[in-house]
PDB file of N, CA and C in Angstrom:
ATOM      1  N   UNK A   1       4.899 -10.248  -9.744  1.00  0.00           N
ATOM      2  CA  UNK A   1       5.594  -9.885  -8.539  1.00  0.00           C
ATOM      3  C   UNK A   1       5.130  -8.485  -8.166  1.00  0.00           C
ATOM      4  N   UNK A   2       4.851  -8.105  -7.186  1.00  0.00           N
ATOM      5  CA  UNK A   2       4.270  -6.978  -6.135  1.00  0.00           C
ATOM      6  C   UNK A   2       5.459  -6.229  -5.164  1.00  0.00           C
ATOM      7  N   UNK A   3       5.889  -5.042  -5.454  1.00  0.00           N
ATOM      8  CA  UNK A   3       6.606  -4.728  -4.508  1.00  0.00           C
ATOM      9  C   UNK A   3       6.001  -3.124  -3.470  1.00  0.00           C
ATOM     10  N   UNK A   4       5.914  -3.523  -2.595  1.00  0.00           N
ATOM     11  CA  UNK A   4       4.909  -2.511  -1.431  1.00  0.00           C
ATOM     12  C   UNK A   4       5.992  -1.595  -1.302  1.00  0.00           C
ATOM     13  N   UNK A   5       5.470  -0.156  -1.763  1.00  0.00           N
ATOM     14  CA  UNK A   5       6.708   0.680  -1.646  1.00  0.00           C
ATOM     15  C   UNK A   5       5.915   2.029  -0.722  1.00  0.00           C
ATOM     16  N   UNK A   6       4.948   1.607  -0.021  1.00  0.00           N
ATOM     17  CA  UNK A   6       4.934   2.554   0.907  1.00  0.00           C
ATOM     18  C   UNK A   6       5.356   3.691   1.562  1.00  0.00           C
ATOM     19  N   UNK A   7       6.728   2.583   2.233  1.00  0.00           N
ATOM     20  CA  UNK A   7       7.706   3.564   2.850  1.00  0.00           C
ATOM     21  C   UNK A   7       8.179   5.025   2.470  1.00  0.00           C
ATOM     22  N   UNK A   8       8.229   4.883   0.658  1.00  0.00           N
ATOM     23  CA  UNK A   8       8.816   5.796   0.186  1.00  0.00           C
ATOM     24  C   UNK A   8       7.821   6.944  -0.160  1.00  0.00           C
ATOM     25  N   UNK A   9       6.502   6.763   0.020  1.00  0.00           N
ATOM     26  CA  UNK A   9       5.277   7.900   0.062  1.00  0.00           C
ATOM     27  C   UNK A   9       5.508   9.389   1.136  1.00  0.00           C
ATOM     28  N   UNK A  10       6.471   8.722   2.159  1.00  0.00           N
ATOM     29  CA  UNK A  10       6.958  10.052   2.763  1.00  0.00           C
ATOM     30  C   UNK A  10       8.295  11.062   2.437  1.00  0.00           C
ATOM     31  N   UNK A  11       8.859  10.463   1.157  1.00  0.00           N
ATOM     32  CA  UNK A  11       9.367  11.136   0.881  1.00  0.00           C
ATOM     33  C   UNK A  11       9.324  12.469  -0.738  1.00  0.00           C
ATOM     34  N   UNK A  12       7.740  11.763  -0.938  1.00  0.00           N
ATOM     35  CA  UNK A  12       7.138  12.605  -1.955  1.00  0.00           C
ATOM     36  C   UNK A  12       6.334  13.550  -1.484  1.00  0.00           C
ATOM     37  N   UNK A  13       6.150  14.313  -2.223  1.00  0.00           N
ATOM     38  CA  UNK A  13       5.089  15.413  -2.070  1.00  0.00           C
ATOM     39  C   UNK A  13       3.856  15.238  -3.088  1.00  0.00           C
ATOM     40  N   UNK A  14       2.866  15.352  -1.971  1.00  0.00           N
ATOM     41  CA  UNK A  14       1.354  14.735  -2.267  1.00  0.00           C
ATOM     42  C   UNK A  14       0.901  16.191  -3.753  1.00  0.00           C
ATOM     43  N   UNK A  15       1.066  15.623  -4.849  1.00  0.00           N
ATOM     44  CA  UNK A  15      -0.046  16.152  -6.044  1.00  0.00           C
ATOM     45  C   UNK A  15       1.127  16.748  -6.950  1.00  0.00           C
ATOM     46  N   UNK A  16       2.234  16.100  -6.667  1.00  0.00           N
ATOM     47  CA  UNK A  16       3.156  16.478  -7.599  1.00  0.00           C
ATOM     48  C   UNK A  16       3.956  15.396  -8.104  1.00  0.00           C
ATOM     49  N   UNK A  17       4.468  15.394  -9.519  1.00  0.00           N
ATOM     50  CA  UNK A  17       5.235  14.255  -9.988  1.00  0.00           C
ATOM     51  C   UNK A  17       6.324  13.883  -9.262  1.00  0.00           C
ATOM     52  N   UNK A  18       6.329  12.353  -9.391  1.00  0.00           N
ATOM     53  CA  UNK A  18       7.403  11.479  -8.704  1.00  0.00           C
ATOM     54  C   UNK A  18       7.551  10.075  -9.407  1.00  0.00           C
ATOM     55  N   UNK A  19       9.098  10.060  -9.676  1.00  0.00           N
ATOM     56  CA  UNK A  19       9.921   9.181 -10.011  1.00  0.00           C
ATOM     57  C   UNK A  19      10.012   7.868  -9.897  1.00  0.00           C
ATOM     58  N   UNK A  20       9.276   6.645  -9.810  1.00  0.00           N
ATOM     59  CA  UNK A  20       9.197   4.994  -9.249  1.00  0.00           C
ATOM     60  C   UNK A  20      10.462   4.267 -10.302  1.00  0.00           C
ATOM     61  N   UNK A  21      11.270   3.743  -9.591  1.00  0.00           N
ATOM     62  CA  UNK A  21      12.522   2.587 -10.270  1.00  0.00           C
ATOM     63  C   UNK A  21      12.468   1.659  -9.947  1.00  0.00           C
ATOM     64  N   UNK A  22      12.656   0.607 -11.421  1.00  0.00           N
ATOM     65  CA  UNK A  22      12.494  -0.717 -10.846  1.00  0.00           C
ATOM     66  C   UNK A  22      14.024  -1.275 -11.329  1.00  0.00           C
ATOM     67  N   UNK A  23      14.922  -1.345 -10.587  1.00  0.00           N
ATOM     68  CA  UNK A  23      16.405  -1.583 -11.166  1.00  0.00           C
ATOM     69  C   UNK A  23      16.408  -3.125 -10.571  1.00  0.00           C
ATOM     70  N   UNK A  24      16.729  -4.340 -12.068  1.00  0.00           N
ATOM     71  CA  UNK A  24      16.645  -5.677 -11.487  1.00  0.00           C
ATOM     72  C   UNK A  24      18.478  -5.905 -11.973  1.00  0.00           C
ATOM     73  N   UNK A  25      19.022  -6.812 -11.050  1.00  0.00           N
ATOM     74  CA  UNK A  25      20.365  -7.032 -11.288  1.00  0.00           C
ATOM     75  C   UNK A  25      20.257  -8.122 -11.755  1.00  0.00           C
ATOM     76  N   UNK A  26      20.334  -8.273 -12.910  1.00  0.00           N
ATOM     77  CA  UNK A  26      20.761 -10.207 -13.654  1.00  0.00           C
ATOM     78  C   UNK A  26      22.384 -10.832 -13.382  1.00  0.00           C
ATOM     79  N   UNK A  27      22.633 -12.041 -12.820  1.00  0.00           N
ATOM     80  CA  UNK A  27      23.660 -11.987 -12.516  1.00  0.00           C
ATOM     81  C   UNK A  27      23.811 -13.793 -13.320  1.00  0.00           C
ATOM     82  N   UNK A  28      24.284 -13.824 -14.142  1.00  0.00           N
ATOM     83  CA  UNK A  28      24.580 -14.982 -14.739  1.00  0.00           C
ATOM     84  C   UNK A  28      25.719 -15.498 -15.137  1.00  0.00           C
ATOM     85  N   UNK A  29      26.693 -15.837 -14.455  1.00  0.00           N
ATOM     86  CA  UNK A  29      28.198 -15.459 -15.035  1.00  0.00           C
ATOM     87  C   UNK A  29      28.672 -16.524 -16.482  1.00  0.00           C
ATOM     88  N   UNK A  30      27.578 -17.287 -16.428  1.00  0.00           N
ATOM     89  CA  UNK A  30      28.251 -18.695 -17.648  1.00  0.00           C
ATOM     90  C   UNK A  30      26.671 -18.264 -18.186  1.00  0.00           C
ATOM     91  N   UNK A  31      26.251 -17.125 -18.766  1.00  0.00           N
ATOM     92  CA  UNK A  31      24.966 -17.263 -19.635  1.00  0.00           C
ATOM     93  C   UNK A  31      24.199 -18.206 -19.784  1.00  0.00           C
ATOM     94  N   UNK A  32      23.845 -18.656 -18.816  1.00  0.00           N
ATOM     95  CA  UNK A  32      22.558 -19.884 -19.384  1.00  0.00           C
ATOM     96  C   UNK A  32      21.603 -19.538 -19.537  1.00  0.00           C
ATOM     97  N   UNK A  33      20.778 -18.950 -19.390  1.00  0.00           N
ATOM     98  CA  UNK A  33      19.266 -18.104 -19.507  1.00  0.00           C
ATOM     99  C   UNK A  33      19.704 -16.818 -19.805  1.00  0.00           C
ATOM    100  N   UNK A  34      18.743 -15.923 -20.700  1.00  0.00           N
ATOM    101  CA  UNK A  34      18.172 -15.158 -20.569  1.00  0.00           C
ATOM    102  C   UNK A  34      17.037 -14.166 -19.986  1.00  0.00           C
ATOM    103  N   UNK A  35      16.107 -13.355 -20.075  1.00  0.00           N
ATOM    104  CA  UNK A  35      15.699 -13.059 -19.330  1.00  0.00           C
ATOM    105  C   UNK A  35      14.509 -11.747 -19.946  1.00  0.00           C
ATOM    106  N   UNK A  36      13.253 -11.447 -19.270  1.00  0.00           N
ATOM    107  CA  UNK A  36      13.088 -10.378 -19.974  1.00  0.00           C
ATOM    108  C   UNK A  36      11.700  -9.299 -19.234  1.00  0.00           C
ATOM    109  N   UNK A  37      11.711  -8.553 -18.597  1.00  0.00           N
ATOM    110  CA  UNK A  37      10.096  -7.693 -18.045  1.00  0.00           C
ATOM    111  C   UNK A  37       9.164  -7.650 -18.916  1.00  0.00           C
ATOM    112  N   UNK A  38       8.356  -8.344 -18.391  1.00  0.00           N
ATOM    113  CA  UNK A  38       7.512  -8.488 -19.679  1.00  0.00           C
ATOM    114  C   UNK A  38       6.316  -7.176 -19.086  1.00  0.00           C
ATOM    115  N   UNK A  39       5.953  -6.888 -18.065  1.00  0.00           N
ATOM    116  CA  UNK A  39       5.303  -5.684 -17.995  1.00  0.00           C
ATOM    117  C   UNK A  39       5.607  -4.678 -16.671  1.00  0.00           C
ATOM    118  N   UNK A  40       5.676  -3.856 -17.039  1.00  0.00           N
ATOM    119  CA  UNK A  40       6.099  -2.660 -15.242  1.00  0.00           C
ATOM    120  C   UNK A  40       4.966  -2.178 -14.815  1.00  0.00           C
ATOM    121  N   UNK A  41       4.172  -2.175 -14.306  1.00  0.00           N
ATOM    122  CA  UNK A  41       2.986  -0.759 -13.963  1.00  0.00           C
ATOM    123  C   UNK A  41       3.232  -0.817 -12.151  1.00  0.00           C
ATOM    124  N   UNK A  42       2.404   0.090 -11.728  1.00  0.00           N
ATOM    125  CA  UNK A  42       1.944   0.559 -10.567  1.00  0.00           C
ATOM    126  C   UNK A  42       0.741   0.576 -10.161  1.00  0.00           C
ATOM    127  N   UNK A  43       0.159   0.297  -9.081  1.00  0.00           N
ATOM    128  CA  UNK A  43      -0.966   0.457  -8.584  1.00  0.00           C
ATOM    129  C   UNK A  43      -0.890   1.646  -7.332  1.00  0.00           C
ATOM    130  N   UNK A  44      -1.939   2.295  -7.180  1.00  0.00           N
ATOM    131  CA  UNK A  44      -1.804   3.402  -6.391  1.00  0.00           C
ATOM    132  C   UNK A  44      -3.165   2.852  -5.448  1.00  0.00           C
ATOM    133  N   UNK A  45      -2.557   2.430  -4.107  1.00  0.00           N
ATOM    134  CA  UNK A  45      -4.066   2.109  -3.228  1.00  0.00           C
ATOM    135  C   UNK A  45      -3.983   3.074  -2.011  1.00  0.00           C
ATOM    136  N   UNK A  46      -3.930   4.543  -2.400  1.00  0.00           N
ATOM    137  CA  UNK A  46      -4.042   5.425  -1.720  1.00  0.00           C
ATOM    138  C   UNK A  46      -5.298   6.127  -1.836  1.00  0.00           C
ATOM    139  N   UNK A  47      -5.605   5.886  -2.662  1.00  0.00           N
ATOM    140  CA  UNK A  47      -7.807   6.629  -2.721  1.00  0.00           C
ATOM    141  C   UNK A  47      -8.329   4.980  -3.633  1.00  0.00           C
ATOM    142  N   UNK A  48      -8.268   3.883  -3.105  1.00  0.00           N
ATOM    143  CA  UNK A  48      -9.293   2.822  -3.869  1.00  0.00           C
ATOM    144  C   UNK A  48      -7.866   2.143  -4.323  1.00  0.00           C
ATOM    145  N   UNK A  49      -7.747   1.689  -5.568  1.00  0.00           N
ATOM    146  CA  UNK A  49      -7.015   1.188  -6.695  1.00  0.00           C
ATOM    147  C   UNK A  49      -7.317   1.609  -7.891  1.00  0.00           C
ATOM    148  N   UNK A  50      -6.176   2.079  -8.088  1.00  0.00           N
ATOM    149  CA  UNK A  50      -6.016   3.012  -9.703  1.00  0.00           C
ATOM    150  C   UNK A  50      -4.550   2.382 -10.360  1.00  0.00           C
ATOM    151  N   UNK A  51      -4.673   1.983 -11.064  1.00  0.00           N
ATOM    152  CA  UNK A  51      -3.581   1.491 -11.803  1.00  0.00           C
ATOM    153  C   UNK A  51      -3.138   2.546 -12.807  1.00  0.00           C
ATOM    154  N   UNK A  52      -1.913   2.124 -12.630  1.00  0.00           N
ATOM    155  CA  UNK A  52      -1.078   3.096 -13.288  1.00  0.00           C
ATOM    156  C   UNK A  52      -0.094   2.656 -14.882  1.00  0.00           C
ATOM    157  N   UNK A  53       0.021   2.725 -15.953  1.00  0.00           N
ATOM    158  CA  UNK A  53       0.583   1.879 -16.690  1.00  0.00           C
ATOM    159  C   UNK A  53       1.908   2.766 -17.378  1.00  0.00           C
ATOM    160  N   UNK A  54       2.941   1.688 -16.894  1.00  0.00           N
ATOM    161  CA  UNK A  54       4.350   1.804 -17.495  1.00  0.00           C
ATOM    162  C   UNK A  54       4.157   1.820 -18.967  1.00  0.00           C
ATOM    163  N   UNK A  55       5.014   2.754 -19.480  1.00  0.00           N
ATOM    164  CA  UNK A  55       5.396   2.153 -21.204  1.00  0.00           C
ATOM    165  C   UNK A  55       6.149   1.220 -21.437  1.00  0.00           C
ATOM    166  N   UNK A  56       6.662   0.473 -20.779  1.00  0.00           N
ATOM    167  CA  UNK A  56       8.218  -0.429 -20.906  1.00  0.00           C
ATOM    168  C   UNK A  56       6.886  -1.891 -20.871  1.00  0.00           C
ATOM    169  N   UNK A  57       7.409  -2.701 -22.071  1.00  0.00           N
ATOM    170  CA  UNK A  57       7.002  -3.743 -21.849  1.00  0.00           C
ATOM    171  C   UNK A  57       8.175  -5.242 -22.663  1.00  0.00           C
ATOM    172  N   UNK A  58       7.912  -5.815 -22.437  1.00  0.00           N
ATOM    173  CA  UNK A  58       8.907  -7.280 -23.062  1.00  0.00           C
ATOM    174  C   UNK A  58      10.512  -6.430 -23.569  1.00  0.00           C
ATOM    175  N   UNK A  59      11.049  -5.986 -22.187  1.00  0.00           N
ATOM    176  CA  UNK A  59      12.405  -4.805 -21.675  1.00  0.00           C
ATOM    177  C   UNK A  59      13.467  -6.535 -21.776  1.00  0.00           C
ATOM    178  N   UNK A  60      13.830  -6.768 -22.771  1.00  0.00           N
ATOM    179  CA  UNK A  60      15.349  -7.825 -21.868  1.00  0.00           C
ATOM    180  C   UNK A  60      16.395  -7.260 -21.310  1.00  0.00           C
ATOM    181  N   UNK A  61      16.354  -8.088 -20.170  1.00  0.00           N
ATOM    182  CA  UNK A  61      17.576  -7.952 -18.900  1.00  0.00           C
ATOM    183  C   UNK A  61      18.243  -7.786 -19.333  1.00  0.00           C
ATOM    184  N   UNK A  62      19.379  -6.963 -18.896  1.00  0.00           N
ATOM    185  CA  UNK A  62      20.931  -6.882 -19.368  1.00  0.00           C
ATOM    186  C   UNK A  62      21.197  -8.036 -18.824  1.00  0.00           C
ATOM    187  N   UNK A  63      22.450  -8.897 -19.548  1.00  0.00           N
ATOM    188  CA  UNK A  63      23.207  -9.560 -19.421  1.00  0.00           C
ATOM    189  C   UNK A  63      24.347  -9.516 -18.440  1.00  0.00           C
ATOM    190  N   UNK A  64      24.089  -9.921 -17.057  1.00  0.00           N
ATOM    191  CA  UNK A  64      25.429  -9.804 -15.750  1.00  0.00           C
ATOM    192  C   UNK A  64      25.387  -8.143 -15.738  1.00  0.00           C
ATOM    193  N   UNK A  65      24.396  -7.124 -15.667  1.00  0.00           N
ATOM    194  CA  UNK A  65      24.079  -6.130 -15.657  1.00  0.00           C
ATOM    195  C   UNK A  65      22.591  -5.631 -14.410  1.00  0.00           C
ATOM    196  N   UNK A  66      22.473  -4.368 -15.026  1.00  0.00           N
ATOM    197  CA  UNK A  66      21.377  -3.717 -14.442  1.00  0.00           C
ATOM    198  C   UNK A  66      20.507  -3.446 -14.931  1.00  0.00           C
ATOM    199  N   UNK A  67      19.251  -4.011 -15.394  1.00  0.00           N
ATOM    200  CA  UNK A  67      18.019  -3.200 -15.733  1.00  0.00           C
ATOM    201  C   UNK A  67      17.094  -2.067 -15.396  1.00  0.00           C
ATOM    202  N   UNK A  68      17.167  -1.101 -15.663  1.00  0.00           N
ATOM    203  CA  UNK A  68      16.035   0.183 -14.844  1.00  0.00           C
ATOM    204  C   UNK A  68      15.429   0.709 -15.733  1.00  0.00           C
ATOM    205  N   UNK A  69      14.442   0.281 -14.775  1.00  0.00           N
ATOM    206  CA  UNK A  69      12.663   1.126 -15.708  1.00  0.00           C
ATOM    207  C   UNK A  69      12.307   2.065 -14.740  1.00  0.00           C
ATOM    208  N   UNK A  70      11.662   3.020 -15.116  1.00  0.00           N
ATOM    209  CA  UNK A  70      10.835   4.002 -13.735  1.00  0.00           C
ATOM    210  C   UNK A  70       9.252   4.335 -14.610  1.00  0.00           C
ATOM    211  N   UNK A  71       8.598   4.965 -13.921  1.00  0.00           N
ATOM    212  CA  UNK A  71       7.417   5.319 -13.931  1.00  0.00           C
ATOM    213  C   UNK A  71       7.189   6.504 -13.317  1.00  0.00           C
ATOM    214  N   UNK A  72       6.312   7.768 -13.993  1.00  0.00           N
ATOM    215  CA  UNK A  72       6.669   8.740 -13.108  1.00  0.00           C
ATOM    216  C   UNK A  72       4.908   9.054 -12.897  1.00  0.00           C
ATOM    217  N   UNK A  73       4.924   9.717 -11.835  1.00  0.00           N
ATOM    218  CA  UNK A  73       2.932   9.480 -11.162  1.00  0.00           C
ATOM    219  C   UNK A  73       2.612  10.154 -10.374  1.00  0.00           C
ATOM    220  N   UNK A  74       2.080  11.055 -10.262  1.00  0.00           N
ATOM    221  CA  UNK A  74       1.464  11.867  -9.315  1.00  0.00           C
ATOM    222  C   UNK A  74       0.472  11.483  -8.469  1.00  0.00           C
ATOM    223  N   UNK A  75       0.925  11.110  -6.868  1.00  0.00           N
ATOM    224  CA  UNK A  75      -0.049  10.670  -6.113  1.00  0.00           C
ATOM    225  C   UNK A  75      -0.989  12.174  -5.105  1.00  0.00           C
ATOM    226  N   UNK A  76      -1.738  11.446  -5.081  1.00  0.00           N
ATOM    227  CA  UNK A  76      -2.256  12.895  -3.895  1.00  0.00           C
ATOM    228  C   UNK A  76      -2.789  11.779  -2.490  1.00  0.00           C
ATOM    229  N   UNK A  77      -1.925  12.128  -1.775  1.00  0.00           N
ATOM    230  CA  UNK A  77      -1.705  11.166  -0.369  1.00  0.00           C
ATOM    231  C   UNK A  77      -1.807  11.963   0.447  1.00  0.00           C
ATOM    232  N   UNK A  78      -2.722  11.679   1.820  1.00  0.00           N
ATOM    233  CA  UNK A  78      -2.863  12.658   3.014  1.00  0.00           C
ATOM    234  C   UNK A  78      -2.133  12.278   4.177  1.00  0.00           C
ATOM    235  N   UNK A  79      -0.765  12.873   3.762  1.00  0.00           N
ATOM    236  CA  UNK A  79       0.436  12.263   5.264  1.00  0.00           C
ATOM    237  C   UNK A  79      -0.356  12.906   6.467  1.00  0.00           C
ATOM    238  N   UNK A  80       0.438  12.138   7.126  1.00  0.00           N
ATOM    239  CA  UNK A  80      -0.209  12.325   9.019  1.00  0.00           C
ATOM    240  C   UNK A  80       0.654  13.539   9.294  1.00  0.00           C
ATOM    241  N   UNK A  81      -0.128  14.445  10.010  1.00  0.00           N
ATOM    242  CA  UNK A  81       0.311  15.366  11.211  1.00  0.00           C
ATOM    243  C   UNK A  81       0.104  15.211  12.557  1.00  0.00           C
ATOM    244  N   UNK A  82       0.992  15.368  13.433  1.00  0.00           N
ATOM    245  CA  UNK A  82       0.994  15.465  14.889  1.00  0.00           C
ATOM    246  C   UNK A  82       0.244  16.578  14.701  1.00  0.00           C
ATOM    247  N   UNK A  83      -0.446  16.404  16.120  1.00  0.00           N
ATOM    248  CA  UNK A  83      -1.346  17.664  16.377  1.00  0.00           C
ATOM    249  C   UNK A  83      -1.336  17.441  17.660  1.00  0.00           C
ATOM    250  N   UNK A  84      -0.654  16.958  18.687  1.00  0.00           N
ATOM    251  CA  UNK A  84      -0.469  17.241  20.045  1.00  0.00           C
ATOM    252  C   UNK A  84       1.048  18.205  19.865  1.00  0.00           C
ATOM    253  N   UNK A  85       0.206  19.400  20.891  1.00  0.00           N
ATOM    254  CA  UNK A  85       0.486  20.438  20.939  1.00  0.00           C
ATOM    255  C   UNK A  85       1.871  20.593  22.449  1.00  0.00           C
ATOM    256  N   UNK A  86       1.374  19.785  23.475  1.00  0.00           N
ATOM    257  CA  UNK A  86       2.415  19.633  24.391  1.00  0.00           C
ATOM    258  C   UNK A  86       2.808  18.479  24.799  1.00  0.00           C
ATOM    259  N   UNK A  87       3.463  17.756  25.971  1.00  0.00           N
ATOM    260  CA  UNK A  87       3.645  16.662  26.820  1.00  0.00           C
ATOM    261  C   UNK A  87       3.381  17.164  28.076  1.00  0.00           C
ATOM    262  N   UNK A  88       2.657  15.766  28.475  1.00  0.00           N
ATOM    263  CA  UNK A  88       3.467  16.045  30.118  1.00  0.00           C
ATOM    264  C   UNK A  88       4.010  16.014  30.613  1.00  0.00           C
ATOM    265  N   UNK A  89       4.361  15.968  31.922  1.00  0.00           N
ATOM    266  CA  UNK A  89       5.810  16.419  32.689  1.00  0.00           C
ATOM    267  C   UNK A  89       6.036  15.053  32.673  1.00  0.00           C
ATOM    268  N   UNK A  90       7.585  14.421  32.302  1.00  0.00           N
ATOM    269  CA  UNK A  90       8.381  12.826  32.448  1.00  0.00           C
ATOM    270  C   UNK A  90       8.910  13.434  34.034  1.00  0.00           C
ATOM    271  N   UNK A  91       8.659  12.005  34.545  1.00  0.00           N
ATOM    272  CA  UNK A  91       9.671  11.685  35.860  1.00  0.00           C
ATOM    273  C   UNK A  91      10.667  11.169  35.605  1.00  0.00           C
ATOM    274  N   UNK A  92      11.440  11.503  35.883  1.00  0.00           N
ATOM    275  CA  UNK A  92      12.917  10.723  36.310  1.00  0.00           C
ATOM    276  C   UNK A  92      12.929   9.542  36.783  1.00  0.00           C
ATOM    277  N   UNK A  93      13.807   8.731  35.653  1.00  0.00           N
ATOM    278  CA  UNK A  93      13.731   7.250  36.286  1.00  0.00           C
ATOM    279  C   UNK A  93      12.395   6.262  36.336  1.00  0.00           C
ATOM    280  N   UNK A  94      11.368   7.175  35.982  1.00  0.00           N
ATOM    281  CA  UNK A  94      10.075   6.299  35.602  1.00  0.00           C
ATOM    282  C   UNK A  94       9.737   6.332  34.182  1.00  0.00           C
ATOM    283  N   UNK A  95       9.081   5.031  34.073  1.00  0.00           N
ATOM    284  CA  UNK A  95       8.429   5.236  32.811  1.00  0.00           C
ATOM    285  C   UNK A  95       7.748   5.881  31.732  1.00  0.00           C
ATOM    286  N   UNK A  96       7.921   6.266  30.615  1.00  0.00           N
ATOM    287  CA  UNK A  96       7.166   7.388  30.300  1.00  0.00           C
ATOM    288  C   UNK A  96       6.496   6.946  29.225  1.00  0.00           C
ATOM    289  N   UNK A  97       4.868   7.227  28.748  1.00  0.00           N
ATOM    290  CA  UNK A  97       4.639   7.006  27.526  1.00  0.00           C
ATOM    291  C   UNK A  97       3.181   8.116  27.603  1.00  0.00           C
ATOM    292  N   UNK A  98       3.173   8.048  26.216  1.00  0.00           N
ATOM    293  CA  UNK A  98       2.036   9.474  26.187  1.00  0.00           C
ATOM    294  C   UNK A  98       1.333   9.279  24.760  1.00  0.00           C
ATOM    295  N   UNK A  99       0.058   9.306  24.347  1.00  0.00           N
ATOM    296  CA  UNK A  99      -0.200   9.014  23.213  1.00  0.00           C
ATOM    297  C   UNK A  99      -0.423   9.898  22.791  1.00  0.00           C
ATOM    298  N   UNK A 100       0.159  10.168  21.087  1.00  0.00           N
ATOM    299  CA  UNK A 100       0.224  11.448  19.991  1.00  0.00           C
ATOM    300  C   UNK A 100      -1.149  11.536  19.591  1.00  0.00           C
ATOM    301  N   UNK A 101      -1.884  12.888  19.075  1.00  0.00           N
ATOM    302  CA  UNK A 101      -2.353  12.855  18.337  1.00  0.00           C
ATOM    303  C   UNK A 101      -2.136  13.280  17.047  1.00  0.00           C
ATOM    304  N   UNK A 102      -2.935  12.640  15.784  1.00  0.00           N
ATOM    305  CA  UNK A 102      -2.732  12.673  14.710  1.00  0.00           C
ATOM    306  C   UNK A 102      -3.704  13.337  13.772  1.00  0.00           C
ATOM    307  N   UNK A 103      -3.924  13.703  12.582  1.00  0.00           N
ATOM    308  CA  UNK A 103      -4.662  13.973  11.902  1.00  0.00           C
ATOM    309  C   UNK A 103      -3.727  14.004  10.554  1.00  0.00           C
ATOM    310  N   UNK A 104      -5.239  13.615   9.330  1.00  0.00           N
ATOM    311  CA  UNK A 104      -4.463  12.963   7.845  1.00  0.00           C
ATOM    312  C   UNK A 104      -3.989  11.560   8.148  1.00  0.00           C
ATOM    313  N   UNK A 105      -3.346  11.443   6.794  1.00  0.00           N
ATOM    314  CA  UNK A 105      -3.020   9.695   7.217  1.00  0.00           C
ATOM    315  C   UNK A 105      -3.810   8.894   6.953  1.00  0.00           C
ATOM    316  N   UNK A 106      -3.641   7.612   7.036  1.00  0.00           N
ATOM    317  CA  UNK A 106      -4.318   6.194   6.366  1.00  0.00           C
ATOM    318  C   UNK A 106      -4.047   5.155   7.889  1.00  0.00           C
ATOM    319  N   UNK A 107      -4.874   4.876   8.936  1.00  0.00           N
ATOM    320  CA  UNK A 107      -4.700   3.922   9.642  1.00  0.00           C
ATOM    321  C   UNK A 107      -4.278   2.957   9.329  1.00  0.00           C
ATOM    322  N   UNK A 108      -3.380   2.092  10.173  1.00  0.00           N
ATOM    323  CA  UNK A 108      -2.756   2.442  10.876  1.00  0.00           C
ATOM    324  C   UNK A 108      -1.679   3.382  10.640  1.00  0.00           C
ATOM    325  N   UNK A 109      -1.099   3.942  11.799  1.00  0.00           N
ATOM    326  CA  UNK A 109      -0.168   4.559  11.313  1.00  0.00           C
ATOM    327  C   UNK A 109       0.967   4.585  12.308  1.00  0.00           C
ATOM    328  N   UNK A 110       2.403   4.705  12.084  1.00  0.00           N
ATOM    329  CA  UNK A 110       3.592   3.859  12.920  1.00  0.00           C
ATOM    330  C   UNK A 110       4.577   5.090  12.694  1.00  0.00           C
ATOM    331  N   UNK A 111       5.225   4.977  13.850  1.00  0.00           N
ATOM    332  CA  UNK A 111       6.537   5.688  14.180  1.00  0.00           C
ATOM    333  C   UNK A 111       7.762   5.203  13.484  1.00  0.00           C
ATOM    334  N   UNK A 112       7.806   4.306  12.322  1.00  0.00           N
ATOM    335  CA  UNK A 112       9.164   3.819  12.492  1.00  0.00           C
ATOM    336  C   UNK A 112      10.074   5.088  11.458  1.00  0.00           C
TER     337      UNK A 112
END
């Protein structure tokens, strides 16, 4: 299983250690199975693919509990900067759109 954690690259700072959690909730209320991580790592596809390797391996689930593993990794990522400096003048009541410029960053790259 693969989980794309992108999103959360803007809230690190590029070349310094950071924290990755993998918290799984087992929810079994009449125990029929067990359960168990058999490996955690990371891949970093911010310069190529570099894999990253967890120490946690064959971890069993807590039982109707929480499991958490983390990984801690220093990425060096080149976030985007705006680099438009002004706008132009919006009209009233008309449409407005204006394209940013950027620099740094990994194309594409999105406002959300």
């Amino acid at each position: 299983m693969g989980l794309d954690v992108t999103p959360l690259l803007s809230e690190i700072v590029s070349g310094q250690p950071a924290k990755f959690f993998l918290i799984v909730q087992e929810n079994d209320p009449f125990n029929t199975a067990t359960g168990q991580i058999v490996d955690f790592d990371m891949i970093d596809y911010t310069n190529g693919v570099v894999p990253i390797s967890g120490s946690s391996t064959n971890v069993p689930l807590v039982e109707n509990g929480e499991t958490s593993l983390s990984i801690t990794a220093t990425l060096n990522i080149s976030q985007p900067s705006i680099t438009t400096t002004s706008l132009p003048e919006a009209k009233i009541y008309e449409p407005y759109s204006h394209q940013l410029t950027v620099s740094g960053g990994t194309s594409p790259i999105s406002g959300d």
